[in-house]
N, C-alpha and C. Protein backbone atom coordinates (compact mmCIF):
# COMPACT_ATOMS: atom_id res chain seq x y z
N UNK A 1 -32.39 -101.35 43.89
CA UNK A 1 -31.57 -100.18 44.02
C UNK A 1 -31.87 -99.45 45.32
N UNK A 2 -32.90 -99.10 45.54
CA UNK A 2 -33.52 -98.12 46.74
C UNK A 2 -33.37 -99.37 47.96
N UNK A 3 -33.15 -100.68 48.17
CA UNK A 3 -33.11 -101.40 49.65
C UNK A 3 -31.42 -101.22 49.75
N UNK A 4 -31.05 -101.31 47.95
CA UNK A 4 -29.18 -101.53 48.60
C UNK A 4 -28.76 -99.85 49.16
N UNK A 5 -29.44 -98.35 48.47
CA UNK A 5 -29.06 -97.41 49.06
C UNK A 5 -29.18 -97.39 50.55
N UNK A 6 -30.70 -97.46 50.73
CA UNK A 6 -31.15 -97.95 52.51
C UNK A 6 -30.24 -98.45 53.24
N UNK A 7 -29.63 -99.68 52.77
CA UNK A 7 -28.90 -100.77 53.55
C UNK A 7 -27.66 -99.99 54.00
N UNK A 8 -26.91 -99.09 52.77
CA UNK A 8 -25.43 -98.50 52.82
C UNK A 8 -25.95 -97.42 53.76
N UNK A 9 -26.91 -96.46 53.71
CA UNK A 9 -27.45 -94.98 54.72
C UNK A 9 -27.39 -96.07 56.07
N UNK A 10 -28.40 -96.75 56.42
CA UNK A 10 -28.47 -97.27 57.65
C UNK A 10 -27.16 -98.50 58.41
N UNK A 11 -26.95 -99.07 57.17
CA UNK A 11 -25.60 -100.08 58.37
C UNK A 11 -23.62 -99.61 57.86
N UNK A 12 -23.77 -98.59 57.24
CA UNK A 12 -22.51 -97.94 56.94
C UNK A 12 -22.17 -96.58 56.73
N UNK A 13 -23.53 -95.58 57.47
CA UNK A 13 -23.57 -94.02 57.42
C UNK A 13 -22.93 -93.27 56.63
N UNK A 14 -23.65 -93.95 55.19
CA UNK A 14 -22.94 -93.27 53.94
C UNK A 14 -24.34 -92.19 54.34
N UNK A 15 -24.16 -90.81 53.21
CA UNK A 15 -25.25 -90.07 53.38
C UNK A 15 -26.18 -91.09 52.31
N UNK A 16 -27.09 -90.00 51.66
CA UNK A 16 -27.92 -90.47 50.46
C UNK A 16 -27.19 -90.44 49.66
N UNK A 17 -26.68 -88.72 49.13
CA UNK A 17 -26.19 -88.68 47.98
C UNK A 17 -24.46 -89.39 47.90
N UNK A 18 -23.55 -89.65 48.92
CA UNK A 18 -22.50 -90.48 48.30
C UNK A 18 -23.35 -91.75 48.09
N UNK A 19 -24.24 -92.53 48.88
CA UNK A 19 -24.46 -93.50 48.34
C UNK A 19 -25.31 -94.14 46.72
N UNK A 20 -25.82 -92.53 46.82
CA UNK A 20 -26.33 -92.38 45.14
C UNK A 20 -25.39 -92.41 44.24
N UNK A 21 -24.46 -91.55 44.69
CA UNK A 21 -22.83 -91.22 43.80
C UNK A 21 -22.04 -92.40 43.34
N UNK A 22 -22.47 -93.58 44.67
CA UNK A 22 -21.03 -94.69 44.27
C UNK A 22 -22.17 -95.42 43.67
N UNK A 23 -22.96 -96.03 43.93
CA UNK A 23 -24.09 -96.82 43.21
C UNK A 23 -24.16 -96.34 41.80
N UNK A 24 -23.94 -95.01 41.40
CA UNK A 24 -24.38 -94.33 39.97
C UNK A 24 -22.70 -94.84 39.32
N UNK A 25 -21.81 -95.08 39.91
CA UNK A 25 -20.19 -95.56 39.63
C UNK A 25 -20.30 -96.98 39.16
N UNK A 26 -20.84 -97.79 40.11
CA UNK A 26 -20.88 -99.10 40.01
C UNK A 26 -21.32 -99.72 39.26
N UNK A 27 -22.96 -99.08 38.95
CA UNK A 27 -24.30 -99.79 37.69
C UNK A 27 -23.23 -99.04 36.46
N UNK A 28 -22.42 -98.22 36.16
CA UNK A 28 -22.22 -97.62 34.74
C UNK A 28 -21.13 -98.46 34.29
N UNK A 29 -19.82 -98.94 35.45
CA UNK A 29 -19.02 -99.51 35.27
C UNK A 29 -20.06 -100.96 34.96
N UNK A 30 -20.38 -101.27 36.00
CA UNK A 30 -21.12 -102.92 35.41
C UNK A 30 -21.62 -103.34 34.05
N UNK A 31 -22.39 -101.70 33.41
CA UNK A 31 -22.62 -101.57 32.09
C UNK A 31 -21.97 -101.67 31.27
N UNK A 32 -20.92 -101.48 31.42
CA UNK A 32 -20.31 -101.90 30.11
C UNK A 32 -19.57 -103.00 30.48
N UNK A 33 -19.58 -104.02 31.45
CA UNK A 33 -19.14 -105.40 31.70
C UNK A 33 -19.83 -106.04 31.43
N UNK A 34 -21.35 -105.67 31.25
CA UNK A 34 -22.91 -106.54 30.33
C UNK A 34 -23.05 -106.31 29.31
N UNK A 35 -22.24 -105.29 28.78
CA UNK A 35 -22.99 -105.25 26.98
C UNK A 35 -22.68 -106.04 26.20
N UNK A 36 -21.18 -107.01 26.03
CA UNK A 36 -20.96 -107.57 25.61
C UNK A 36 -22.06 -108.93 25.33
N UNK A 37 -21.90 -109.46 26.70
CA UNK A 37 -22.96 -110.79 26.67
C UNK A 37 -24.04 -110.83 25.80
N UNK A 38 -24.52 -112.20 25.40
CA UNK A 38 -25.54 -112.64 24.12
C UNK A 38 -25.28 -111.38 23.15
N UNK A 39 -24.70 -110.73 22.27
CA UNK A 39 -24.23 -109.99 21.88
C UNK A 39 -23.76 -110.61 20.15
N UNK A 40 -24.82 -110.95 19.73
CA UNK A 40 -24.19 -111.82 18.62
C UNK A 40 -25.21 -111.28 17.40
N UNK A 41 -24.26 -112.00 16.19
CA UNK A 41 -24.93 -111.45 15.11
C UNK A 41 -25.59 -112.61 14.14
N UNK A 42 -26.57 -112.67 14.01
CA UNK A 42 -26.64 -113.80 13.09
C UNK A 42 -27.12 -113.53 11.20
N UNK A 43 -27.00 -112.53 11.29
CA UNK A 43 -27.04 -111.90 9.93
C UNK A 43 -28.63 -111.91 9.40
N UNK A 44 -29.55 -112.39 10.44
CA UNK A 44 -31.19 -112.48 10.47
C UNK A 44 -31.60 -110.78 9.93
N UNK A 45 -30.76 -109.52 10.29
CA UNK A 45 -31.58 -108.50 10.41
C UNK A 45 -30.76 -107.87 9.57
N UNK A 46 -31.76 -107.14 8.34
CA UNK A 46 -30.77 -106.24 7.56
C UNK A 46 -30.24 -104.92 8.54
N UNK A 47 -29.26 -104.64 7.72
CA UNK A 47 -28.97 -103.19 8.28
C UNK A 47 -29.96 -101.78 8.19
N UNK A 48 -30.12 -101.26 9.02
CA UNK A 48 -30.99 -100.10 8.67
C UNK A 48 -30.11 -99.13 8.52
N UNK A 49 -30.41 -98.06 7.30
CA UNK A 49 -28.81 -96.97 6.68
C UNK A 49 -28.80 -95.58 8.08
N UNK A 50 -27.38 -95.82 8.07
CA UNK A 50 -26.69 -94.98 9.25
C UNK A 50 -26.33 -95.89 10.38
N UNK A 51 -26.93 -97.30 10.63
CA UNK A 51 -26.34 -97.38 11.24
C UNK A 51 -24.67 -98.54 11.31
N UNK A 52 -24.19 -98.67 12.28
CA UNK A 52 -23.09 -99.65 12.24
C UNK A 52 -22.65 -100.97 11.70
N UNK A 53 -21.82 -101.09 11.00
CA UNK A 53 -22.07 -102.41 10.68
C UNK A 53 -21.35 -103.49 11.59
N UNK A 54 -21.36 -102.75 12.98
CA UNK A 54 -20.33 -103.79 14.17
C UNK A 54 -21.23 -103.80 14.97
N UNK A 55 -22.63 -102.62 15.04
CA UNK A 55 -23.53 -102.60 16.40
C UNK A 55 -24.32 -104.06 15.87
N UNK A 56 -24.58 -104.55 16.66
CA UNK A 56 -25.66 -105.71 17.26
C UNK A 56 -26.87 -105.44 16.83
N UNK A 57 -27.32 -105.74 16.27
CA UNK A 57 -29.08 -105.71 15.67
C UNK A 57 -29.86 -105.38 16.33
N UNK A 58 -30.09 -106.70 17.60
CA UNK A 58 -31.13 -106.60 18.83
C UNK A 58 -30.16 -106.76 20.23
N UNK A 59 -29.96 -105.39 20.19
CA UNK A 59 -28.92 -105.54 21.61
C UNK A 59 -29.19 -105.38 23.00
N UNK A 60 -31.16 -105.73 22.95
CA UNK A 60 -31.79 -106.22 24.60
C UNK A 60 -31.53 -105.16 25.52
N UNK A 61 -31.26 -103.84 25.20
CA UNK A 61 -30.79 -103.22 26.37
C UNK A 61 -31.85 -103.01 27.27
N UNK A 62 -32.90 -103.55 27.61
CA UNK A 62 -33.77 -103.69 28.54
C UNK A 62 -33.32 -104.87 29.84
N UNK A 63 -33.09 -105.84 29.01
CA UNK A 63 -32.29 -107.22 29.64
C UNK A 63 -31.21 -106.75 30.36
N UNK A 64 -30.67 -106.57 29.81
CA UNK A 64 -28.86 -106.15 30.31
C UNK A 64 -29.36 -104.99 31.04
N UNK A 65 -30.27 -104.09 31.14
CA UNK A 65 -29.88 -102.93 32.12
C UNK A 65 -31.18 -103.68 33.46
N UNK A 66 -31.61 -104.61 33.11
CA UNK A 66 -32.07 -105.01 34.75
C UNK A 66 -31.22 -106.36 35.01
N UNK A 67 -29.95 -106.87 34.38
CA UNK A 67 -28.80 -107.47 34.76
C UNK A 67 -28.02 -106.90 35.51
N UNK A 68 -28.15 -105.64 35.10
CA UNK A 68 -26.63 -104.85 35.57
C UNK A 68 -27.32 -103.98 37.10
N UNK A 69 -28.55 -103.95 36.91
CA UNK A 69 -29.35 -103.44 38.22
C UNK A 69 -28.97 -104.48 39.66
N UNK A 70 -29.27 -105.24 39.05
CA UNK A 70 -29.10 -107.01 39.64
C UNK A 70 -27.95 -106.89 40.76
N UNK A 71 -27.17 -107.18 39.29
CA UNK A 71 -25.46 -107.34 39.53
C UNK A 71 -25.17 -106.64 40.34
N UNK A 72 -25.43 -105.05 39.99
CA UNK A 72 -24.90 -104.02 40.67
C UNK A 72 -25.32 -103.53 42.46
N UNK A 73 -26.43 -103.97 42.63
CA UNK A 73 -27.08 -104.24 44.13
C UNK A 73 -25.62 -105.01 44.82
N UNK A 74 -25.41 -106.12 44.25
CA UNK A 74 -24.66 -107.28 45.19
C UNK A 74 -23.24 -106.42 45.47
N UNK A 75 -22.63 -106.10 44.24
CA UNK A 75 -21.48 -105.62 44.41
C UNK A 75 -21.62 -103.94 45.03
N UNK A 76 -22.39 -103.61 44.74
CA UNK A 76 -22.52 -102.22 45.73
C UNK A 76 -22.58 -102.59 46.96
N UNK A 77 -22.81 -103.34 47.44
CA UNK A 77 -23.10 -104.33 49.18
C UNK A 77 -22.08 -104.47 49.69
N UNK A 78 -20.98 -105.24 48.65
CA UNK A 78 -19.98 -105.93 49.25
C UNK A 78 -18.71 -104.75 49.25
N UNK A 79 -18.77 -103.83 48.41
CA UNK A 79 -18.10 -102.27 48.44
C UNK A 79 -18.38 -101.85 49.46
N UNK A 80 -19.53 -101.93 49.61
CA UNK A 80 -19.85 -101.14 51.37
C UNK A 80 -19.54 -101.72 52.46
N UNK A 81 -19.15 -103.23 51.66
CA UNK A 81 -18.92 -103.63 53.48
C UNK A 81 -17.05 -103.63 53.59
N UNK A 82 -16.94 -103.19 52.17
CA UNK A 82 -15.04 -103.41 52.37
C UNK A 82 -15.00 -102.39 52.90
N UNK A 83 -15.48 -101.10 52.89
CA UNK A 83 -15.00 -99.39 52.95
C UNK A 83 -14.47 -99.98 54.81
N UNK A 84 -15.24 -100.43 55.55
CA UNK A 84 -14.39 -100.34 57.20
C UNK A 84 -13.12 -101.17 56.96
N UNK A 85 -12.80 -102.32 55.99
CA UNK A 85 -11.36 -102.59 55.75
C UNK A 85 -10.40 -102.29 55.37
N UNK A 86 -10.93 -101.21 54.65
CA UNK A 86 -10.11 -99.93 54.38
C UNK A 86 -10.01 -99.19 55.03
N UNK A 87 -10.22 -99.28 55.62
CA UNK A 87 -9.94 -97.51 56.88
C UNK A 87 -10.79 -96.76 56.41
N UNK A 88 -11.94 -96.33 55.46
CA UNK A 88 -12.44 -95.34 54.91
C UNK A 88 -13.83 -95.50 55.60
């Protein structure tokens, strides 16, 4: 996260905070393009009362949120490098 902000401040003179701003856009949108994945139920885990009977048992959100960290580096990169093809 902190080399792809660096990269956007120094080779596309975003400030800090837009580049905090669109990066904080990108990882939330990506988030919910990862939650789905391995996302399965195998009926191994009872329900504990209150909760869902559609939520996911063991839904890894440790995994998926350093997926979406991942993910979200590359495509925050390549956003930054469209913004001069845009005119912006």
């Amino acid at each position: 996260m902190v080399p792809a902000l660096a990269a956007a401040k120094a080779l596309f003179g975003l400030t800090w905070f837009g580049a905090a701003a669109l990066y904080f856009v990108v990882w939330w949108t990506l988030l919910f393009a990862v939650l789905p994945f391995r996302a399965k139920d195998d009926g191994s885990q009872p329900l504990v009362p209150g909760q869902d009977p559609g939520a996911p048992p063991l839904p890894q959100m440790r995994r998926k949120a350093l997926w979406t960290t991942l993910l979200s580096d590359v495509v925050f990169l390549l956003v930054i490098a469209a913004f001069p093809l845009a005119g912006l």
